[in-house]
Protein backbone atom coordinates (compact mmCIF):
# COMPACT_ATOMS: atom_id res chain seq x y z
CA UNK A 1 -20.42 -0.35 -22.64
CA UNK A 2 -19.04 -2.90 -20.52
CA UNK A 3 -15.64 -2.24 -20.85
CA UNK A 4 -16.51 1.43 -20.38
CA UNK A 5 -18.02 0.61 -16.83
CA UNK A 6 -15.18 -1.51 -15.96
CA UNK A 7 -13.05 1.14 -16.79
CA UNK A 8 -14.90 3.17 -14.95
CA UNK A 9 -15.58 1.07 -11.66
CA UNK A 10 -11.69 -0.19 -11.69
CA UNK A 11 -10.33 3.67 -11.77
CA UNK A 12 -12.69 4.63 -9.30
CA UNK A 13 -11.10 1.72 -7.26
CA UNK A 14 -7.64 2.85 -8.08
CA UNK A 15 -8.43 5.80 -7.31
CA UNK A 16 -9.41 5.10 -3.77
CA UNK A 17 -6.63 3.26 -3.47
CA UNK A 18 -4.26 6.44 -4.38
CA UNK A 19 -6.15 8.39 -1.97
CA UNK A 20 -5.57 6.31 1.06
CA UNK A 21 -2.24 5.86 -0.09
CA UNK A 22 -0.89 10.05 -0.97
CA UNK A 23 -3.47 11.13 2.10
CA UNK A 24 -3.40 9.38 5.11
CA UNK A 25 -0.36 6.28 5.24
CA UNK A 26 2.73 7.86 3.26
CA UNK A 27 2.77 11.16 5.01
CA UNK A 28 3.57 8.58 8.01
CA UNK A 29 5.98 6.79 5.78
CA UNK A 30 3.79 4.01 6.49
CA UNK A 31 3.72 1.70 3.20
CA UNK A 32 0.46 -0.39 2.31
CA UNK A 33 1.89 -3.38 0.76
CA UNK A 34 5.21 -4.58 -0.78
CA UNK A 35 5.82 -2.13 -4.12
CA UNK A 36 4.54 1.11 -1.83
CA UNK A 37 6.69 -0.59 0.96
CA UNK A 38 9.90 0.02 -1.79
CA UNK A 39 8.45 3.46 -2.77
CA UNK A 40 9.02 4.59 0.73
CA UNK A 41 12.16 3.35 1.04
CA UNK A 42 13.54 4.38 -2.19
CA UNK A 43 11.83 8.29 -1.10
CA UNK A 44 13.20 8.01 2.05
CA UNK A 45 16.94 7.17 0.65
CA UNK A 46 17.06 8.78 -2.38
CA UNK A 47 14.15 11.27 -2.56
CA UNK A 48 12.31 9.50 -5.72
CA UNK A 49 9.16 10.85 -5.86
CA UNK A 50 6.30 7.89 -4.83
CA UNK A 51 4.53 7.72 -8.33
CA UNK A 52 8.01 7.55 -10.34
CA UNK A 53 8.95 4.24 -7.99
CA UNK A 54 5.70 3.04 -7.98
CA UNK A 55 5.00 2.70 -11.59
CA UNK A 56 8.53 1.93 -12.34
CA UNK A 57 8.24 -1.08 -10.01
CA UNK A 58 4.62 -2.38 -11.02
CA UNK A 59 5.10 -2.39 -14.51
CA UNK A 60 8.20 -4.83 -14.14
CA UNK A 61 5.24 -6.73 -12.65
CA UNK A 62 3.45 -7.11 -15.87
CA UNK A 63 5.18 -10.38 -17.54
CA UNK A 64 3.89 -12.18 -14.55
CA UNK A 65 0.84 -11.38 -14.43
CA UNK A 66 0.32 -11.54 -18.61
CA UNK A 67 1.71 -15.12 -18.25
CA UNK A 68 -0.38 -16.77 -14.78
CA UNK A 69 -2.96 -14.61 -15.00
CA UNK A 70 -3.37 -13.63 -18.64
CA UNK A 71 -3.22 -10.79 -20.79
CA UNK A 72 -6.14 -9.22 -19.28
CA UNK A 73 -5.35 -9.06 -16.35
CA UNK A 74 -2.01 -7.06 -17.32
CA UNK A 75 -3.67 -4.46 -19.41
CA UNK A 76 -6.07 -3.77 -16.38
CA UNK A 77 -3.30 -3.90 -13.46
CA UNK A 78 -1.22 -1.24 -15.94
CA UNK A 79 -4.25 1.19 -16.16
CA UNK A 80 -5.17 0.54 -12.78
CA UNK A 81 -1.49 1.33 -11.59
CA UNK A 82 -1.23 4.38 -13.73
CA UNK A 83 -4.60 5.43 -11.86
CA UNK A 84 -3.20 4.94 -8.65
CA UNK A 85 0.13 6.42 -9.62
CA UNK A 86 -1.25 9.82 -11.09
CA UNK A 87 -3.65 9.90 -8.43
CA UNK A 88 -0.83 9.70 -5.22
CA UNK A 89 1.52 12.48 -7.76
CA UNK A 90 -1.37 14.94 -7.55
CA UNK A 91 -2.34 14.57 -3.81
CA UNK A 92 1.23 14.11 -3.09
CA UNK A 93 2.28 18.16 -2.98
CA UNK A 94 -0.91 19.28 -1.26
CA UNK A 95 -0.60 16.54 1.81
CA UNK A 96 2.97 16.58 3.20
CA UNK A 97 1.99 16.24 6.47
CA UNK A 98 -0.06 14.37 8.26
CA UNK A 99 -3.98 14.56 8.00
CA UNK A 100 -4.33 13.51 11.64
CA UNK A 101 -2.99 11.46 14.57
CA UNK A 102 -1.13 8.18 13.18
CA UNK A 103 -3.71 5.61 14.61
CA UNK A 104 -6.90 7.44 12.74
CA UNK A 105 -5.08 7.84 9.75
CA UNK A 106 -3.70 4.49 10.14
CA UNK A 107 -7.25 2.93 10.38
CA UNK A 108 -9.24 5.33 7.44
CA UNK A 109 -6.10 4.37 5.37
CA UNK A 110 -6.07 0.94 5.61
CA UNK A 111 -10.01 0.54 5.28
CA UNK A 112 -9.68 2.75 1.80
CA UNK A 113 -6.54 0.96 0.62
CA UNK A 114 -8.87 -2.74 1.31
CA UNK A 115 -11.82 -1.15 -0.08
CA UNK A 116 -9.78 -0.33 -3.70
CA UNK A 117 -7.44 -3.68 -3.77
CA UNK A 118 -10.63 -5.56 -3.03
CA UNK A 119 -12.52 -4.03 -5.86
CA UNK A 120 -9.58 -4.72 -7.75
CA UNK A 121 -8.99 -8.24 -7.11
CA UNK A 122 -12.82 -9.02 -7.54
CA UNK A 123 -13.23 -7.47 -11.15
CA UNK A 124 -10.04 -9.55 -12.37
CA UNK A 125 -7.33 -6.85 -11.87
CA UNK A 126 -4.97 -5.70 -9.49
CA UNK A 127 -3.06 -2.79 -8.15
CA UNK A 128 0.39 -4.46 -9.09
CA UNK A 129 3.25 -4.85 -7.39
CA UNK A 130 2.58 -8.37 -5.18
CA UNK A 131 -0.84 -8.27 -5.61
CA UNK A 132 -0.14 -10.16 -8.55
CA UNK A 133 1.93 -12.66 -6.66
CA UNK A 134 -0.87 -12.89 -4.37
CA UNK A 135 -3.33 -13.19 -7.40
CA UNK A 136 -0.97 -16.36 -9.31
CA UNK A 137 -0.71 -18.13 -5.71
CA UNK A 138 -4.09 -18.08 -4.88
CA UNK A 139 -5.29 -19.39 -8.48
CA UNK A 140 -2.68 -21.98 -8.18
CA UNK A 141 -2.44 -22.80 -4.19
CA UNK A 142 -6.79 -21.69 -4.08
CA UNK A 143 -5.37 -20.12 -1.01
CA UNK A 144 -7.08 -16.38 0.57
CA UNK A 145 -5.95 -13.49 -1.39
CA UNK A 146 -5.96 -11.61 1.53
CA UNK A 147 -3.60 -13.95 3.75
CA UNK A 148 -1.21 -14.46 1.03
CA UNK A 149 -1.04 -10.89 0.34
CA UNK A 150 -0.40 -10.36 4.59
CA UNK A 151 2.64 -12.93 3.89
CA UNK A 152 4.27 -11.49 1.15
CA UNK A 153 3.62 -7.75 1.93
CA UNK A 154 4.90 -9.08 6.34
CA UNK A 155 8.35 -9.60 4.86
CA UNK A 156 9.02 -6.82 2.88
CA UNK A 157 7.11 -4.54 5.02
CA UNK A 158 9.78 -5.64 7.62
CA UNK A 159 13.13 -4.93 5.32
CA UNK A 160 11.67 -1.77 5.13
CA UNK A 161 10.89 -0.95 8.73
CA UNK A 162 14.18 -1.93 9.93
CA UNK A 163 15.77 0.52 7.43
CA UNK A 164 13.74 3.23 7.41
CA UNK A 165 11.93 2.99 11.49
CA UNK A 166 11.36 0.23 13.52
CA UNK A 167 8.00 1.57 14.86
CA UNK A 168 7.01 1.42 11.21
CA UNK A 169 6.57 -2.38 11.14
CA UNK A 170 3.87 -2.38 13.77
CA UNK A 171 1.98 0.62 12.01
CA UNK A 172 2.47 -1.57 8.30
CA UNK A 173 1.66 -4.69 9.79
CA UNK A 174 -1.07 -3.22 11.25
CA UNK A 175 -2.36 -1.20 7.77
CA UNK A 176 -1.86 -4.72 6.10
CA UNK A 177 -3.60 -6.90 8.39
CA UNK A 178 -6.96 -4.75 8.24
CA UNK A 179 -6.47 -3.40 4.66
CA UNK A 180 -6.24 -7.80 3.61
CA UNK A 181 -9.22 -8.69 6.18
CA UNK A 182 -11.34 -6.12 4.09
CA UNK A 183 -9.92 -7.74 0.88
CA UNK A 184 -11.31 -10.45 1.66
CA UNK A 185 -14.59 -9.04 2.95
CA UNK A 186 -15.15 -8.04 -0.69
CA UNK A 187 -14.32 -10.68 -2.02
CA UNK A 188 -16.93 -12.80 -0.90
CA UNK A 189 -19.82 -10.40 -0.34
CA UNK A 190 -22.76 -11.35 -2.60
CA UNK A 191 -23.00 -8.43 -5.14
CA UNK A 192 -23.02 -10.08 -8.47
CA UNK A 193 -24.99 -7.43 -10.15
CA UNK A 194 -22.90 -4.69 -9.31
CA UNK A 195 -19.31 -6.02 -9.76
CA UNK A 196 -18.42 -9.50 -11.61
CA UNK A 197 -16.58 -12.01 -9.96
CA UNK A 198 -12.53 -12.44 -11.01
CA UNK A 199 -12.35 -13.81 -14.13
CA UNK A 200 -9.38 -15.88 -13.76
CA UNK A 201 -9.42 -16.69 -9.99
C-alpha cells in the first residue's frame, strides 16, 4: 500500500508538472529547467517532438542518479519522467498556442512546474534531467535544492535563449527563479503525515 500511494502521489506530481509544462510555458517556447530547456531547442531546430527529447535525455540521466542517489531514486525519476513525458505528448496537440498572455502563463506555469518538482524532490525522486544534479550536489555540498537547480538550469537556459530568442532568457529565468523558490517552499513545509521527507537527502 505504500508503494501504491507513492506511486500514486509522485504521478500526480508528474503529472502537474507535464501540465504546466505542454499548457502554459512550451507553447511560449519558454523551457522550465535544463532537459525541457534542450527539448525546446532540439523542437525548435529539428522539429523533435517534446516527449521524444525529453525522455531520451532524462533517461541518460539515470546512471547518475542510481549511483549518488541510489537505485531508488532512479526507478522513481524513470516513472516519474515517463509521467511527465506521456502527459506533455497528450496535451501537446490540443495546446499549440498559447493559453493566455505570456506573463499569466508565465506565472501559473512556473507555480505548477514548483508545485510538481517540489513534490518530487521531497518524496525522494525527481523529474530528471538536472534535477538530479541538483539532487547529488545538495546531498553532497547540503546546499538548497532550489538555488542549485536556479544555477544549473541559468546556464543552459541561456545557451538556449541566445539560439532560439533572446527575450526567452528573461521569461526562463524568470519561470526558474519562482518555479525553485516554490521548490523550496515545499521542501520545508511541515507536512510529515501527508508526504515523507527525501529519503536520501
Amino acid at each position: 500500500m505504500d508503494i501504491l500511494k507513492k506511486a500514486a502521489l509522485l504521478g500526480i506530481a508528474s503529472s502537474v508538472q507535464g501540465l504546466a509544462m505542454a499548457v502554459f510555458l512550451f507553447p511560449h517556447f519558454i523551457p522550465s529547467g535544463g532537459a525541457a530547456s534542450v527539448s525546446v531547442l532540439l523542437n525548435y531546430l529539428l522539429h523533435i517532438p517534446f516527449a521524444v527529447s525529453l525522455w531520451g535525455l532524462n533517461a541518460c540521466f539515470l546512471g547518475a542518479a542510481a549511483k549518488w542517489l541510489g537505485k531508488d531514486n532512479a526507478c522513481w525519476t524513470m516513472y516519474c519522467v515517463t509521467v511527465t513525458s506521456v502527459v506533455v505528448d497528450v496535451l501537446d496537440p490540443f495546446f499549440t498556442g498559447a493559453v493566455s498572455f505570456v506573463f499569466v502563463d508565465l506565472l501559473i506555469g512556473s507555480i505548477l512546474f514548483g508545485i510538481g518538482v517540489g513534490i518530487l524532490f521531497r518524496m525522494g525522486a525527481s523529474s530528471g534531467g538536472m534535477d538530479i544534479l541538483a539532487l547529488i550536489i545538495s546531498k553532497l555540498r547540503g546546499y538548497s535544492p532550489g538555488k542549485t537547480l536556479f544555477i544549473i538550469n541559468g546556464s543552459v537556459l541561456l545557451f538556449t535563449g541566445i539560439v532560439v530568442d533572446f527575450n526567452i532568457i528573461l521569461f526562463a529565468i524568470a519561470c526558474q527563479f519562482i518555479g525553485t523558490r516554490i521548490v523550496d517552499i515545499i521542501i520545508k513545509l511541515d507536512i510529515k503525515r501527508s508526504l515523507p521527507r527525501l529519503e536520501n537527502y
